[in-house]
PDB file of N, CA and C in Angstrom:
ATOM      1  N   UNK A   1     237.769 228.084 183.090  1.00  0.00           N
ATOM      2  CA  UNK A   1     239.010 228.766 182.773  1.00  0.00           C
ATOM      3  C   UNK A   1     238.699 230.217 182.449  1.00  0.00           C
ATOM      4  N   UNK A   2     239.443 231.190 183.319  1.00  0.00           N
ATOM      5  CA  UNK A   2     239.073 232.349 182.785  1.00  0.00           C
ATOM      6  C   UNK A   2     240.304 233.409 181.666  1.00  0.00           C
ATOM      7  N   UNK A   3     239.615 233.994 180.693  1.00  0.00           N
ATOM      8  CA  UNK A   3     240.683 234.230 179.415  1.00  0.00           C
ATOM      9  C   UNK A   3     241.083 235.582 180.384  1.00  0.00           C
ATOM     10  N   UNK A   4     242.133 235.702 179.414  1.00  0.00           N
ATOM     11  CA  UNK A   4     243.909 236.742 179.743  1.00  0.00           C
ATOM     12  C   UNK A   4     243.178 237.675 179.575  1.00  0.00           C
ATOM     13  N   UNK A   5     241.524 238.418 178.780  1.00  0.00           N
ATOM     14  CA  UNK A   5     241.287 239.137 178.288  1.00  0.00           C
ATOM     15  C   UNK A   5     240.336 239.830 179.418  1.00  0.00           C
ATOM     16  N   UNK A   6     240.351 240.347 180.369  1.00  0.00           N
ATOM     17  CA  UNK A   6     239.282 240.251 181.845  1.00  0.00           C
ATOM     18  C   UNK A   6     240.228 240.798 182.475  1.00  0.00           C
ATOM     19  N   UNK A   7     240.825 241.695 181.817  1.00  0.00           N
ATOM     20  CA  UNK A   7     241.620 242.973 182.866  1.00  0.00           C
ATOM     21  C   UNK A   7     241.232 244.564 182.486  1.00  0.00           C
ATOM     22  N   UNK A   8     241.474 245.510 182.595  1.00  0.00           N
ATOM     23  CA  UNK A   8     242.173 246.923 181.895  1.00  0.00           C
ATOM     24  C   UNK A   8     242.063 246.706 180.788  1.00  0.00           C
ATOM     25  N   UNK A   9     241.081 247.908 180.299  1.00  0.00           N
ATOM     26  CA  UNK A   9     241.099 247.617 178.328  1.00  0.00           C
ATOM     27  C   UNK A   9     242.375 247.965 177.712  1.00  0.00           C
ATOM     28  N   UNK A  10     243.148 248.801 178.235  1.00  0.00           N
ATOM     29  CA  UNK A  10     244.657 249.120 177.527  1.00  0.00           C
ATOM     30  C   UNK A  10     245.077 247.405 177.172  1.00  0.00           C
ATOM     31  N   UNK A  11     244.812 247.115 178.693  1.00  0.00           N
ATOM     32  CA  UNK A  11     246.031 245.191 178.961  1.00  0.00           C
ATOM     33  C   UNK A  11     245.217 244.453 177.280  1.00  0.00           C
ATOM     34  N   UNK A  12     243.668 244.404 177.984  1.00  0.00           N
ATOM     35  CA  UNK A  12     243.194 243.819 176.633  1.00  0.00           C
ATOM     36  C   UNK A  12     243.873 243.631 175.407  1.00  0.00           C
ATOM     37  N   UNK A  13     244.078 245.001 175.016  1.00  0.00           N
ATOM     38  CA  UNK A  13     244.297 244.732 173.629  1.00  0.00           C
ATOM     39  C   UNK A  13     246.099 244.528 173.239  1.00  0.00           C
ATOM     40  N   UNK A  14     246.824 244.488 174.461  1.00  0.00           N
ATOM     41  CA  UNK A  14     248.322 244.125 174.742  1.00  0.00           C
ATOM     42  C   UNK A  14     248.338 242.663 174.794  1.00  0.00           C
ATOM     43  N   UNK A  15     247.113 242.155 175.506  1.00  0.00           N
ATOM     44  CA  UNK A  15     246.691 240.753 175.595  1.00  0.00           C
ATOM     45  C   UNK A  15     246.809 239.904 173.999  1.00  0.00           C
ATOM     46  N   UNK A  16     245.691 239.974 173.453  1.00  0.00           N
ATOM     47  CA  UNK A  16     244.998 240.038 172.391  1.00  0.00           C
ATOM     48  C   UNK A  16     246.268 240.461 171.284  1.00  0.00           C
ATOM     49  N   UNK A  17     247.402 241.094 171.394  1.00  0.00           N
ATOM     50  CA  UNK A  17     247.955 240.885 170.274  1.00  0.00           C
ATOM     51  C   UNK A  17     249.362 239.820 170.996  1.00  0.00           C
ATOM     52  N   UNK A  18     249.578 239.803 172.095  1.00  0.00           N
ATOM     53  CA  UNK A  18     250.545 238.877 172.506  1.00  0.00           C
ATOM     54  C   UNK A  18     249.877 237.152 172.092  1.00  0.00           C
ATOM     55  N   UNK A  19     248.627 236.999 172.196  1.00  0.00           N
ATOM     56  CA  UNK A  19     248.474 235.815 172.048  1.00  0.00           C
ATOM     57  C   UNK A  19     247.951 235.906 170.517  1.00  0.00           C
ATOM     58  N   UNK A  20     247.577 236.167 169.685  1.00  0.00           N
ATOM     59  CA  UNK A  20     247.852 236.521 168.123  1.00  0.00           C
ATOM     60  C   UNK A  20     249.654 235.966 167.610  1.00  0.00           C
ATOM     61  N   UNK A  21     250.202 237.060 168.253  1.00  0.00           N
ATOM     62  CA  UNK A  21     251.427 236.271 168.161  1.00  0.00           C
ATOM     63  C   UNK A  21     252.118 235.042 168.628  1.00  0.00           C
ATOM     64  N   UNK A  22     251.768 234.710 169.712  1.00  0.00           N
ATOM     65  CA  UNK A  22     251.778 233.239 170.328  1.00  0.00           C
ATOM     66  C   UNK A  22     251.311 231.796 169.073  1.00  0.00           C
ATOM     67  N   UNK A  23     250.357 232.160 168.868  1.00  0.00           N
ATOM     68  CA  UNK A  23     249.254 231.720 168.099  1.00  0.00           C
ATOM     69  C   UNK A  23     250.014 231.625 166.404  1.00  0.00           C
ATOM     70  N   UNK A  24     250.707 232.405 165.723  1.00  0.00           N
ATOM     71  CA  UNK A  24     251.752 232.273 164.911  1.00  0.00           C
ATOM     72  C   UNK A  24     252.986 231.356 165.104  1.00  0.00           C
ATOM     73  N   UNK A  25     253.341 232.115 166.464  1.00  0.00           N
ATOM     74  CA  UNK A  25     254.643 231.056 167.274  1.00  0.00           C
ATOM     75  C   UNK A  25     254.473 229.437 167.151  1.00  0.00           C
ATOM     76  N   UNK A  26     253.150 229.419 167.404  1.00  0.00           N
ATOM     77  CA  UNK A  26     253.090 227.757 167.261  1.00  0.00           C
ATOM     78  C   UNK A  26     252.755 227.182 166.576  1.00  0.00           C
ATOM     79  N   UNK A  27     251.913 227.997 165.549  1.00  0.00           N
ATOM     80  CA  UNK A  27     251.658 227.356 164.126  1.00  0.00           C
ATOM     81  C   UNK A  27     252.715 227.265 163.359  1.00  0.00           C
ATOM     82  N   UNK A  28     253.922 228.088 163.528  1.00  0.00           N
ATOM     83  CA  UNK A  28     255.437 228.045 162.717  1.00  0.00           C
ATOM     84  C   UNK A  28     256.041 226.646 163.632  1.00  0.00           C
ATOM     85  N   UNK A  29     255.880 226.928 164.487  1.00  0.00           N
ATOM     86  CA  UNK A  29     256.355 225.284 164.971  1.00  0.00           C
ATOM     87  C   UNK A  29     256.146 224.135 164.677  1.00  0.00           C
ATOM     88  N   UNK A  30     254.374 224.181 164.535  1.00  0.00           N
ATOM     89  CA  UNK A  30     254.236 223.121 164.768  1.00  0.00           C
ATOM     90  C   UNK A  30     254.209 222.758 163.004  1.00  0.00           C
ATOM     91  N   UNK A  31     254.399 224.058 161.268  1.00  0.00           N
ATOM     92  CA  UNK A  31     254.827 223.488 160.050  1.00  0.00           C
ATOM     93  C   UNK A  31     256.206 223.143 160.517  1.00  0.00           C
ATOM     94  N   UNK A  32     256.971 223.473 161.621  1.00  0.00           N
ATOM     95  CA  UNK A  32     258.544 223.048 161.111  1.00  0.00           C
ATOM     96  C   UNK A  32     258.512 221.921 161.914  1.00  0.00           C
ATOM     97  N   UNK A  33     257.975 221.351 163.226  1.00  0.00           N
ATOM     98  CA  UNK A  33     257.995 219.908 163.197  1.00  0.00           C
ATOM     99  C   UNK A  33     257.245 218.832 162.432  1.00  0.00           C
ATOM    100  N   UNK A  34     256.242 219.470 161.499  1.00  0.00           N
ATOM    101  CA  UNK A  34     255.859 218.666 160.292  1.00  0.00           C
ATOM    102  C   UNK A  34     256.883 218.339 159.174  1.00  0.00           C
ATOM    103  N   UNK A  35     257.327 219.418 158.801  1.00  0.00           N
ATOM    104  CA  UNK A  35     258.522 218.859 157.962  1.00  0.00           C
ATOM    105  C   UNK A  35     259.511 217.804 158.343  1.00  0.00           C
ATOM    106  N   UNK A  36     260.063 218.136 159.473  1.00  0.00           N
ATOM    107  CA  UNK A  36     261.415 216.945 160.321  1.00  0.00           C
ATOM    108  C   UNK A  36     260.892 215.981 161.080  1.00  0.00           C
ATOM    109  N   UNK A  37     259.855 215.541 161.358  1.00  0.00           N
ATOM    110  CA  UNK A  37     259.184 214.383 162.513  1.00  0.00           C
ATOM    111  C   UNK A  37     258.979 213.478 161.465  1.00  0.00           C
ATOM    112  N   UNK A  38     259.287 212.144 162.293  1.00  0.00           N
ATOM    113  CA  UNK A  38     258.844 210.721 161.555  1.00  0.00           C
ATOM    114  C   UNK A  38     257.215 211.180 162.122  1.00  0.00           C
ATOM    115  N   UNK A  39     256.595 210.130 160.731  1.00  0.00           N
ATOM    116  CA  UNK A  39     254.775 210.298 161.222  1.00  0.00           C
ATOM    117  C   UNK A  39     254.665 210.250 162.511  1.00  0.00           C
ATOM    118  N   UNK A  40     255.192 209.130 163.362  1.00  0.00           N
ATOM    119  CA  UNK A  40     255.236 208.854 164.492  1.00  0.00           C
ATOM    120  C   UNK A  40     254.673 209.828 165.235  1.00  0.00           C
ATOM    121  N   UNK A  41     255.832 210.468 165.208  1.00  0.00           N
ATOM    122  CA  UNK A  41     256.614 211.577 166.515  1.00  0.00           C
ATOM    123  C   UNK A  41     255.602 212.517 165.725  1.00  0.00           C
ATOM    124  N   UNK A  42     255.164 213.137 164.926  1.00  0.00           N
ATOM    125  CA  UNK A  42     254.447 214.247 164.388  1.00  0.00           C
ATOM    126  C   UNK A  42     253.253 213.877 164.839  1.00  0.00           C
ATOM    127  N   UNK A  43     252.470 212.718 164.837  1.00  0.00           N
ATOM    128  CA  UNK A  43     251.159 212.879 165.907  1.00  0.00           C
ATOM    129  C   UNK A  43     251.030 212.987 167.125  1.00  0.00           C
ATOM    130  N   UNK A  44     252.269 212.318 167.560  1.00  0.00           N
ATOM    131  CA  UNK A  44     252.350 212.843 169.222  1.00  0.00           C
ATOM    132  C   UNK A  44     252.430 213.849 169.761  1.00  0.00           C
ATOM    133  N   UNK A  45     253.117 215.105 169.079  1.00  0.00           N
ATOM    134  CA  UNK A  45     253.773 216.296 169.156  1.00  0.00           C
ATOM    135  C   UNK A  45     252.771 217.044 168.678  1.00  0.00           C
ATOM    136  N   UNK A  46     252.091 217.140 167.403  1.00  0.00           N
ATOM    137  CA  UNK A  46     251.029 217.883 167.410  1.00  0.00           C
ATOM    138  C   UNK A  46     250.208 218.166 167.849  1.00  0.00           C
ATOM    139  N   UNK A  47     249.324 217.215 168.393  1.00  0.00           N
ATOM    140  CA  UNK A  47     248.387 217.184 169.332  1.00  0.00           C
ATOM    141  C   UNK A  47     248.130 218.127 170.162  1.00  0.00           C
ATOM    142  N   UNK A  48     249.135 218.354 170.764  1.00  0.00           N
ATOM    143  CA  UNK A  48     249.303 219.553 172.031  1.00  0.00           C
ATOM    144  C   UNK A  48     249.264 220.504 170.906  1.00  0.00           C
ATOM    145  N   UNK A  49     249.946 220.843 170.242  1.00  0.00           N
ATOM    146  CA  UNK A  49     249.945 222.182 169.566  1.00  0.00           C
ATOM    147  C   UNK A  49     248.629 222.521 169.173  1.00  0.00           C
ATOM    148  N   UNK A  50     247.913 221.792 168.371  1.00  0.00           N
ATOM    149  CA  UNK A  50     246.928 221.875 167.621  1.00  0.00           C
ATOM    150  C   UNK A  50     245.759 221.792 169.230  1.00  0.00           C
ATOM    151  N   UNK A  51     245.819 221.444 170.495  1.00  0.00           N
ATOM    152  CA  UNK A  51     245.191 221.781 171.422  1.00  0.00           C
ATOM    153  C   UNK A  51     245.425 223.109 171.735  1.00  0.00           C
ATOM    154  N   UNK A  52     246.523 223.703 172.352  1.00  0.00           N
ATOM    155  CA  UNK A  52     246.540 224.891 172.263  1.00  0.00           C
ATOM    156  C   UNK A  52     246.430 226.553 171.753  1.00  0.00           C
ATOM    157  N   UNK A  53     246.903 226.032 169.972  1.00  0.00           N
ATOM    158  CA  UNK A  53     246.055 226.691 169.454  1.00  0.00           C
ATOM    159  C   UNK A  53     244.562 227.001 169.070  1.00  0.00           C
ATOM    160  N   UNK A  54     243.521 225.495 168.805  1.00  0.00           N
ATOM    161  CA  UNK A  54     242.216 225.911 169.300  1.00  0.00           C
ATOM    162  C   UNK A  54     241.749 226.762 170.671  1.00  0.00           C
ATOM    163  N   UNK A  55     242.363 226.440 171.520  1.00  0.00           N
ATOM    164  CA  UNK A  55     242.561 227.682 173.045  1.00  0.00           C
ATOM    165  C   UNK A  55     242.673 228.614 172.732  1.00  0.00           C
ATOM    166  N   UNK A  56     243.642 228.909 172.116  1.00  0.00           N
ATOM    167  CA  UNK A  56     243.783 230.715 171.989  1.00  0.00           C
ATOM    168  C   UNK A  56     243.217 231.405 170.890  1.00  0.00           C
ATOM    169  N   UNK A  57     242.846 230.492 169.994  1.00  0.00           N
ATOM    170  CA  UNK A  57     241.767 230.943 168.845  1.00  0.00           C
ATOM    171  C   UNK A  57     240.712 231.396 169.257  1.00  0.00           C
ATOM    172  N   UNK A  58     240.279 230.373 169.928  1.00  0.00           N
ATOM    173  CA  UNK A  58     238.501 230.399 170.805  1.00  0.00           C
ATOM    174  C   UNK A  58     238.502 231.702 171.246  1.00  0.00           C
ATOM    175  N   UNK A  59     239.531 231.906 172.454  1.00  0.00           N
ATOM    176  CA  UNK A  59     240.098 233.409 173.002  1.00  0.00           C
ATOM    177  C   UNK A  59     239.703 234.641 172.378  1.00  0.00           C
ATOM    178  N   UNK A  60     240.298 234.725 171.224  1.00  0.00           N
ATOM    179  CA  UNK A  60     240.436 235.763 170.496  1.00  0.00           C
ATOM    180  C   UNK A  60     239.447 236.061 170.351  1.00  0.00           C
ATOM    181  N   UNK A  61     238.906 234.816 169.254  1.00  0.00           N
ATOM    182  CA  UNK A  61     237.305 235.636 168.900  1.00  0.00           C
ATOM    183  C   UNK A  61     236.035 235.583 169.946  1.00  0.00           C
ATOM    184  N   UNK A  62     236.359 235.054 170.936  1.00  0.00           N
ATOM    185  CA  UNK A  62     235.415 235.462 172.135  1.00  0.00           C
ATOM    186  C   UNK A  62     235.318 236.873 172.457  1.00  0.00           C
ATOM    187  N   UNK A  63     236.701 237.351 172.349  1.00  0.00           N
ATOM    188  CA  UNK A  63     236.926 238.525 173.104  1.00  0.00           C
ATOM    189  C   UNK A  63     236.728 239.656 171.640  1.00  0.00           C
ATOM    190  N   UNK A  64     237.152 239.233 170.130  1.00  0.00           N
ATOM    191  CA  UNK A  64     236.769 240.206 169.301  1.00  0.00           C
ATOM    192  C   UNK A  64     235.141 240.500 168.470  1.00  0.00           C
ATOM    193  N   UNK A  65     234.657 239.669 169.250  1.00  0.00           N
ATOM    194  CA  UNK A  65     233.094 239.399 169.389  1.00  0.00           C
ATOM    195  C   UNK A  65     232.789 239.847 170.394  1.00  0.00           C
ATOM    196  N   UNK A  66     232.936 240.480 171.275  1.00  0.00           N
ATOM    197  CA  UNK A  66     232.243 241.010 172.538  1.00  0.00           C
ATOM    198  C   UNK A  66     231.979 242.425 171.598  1.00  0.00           C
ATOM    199  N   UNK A  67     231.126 242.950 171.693  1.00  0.00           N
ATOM    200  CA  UNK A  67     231.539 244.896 171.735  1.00  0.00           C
ATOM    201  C   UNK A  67     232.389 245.312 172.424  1.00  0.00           C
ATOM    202  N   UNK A  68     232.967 246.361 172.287  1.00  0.00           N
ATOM    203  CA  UNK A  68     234.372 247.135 172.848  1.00  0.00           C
ATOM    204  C   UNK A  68     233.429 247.432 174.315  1.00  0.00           C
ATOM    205  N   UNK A  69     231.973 247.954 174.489  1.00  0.00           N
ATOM    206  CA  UNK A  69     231.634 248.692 175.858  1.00  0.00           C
ATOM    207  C   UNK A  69     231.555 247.425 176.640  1.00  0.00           C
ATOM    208  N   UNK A  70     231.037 246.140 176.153  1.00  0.00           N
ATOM    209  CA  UNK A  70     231.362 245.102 176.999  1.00  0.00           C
ATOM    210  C   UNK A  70     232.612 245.216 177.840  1.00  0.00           C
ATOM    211  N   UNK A  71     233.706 245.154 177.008  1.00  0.00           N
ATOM    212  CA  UNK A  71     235.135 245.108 177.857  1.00  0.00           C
ATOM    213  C   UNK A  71     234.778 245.360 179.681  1.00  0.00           C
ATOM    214  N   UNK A  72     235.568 244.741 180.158  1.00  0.00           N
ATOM    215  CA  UNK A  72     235.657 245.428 181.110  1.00  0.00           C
ATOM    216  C   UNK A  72     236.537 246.771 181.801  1.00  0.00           C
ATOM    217  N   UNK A  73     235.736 247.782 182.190  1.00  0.00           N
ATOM    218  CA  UNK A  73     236.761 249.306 182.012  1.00  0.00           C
ATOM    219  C   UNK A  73     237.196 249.265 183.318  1.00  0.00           C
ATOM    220  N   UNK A  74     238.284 250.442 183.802  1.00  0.00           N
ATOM    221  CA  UNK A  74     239.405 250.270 184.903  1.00  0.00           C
ATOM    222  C   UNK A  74     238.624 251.164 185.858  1.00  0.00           C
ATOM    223  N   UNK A  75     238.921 250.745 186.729  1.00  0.00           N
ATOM    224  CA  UNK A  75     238.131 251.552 188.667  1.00  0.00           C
ATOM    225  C   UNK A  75     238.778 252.503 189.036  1.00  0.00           C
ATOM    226  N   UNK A  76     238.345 253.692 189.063  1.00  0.00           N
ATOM    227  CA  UNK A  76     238.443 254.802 189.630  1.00  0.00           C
ATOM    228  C   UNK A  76     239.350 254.590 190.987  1.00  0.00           C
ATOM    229  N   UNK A  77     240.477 255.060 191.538  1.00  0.00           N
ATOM    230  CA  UNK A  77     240.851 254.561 192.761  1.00  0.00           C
ATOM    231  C   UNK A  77     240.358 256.055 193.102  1.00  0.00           C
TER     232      UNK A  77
END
């Protein structure tokens, strides 16, 4: 799988805060289907969440662990 972060360093860091926020988005979801889900339905439903957010966690700090000259920089046309 290759990360969102492997474009244009501008995109990078447009990247990198869209999925930051994503990454909020679903952690607010997934406390407000903790509150209203029978146990049931709250392990079924989490799952995915709590998969996807390890994904975009991993992401992040892959990419805020690189050095900035790592990045990859934009081609001269």
């Amino acid at each position: 799988m290759t990360s969102p972060f492997q474009r244009e360093s501008g995109a990078d860091d447009q990247e990198l805060k869209a999925t930051q926020e994503r990454i909020v988005r679903f952690q607010r979801w997934l406390a407000q289907i903790r509150q209203s889900a029978r146990p049931g339905e709250f392990e079924a439903a989490a799952g995915g969440y709590r998969l996807e957010i390890e994904r975009m966690q991993a992401e992040v700090l892959d990419y805020l662990l690189r050095p900035a000259a790592a990045h990859p920089q934009p081609q001269a046309a």
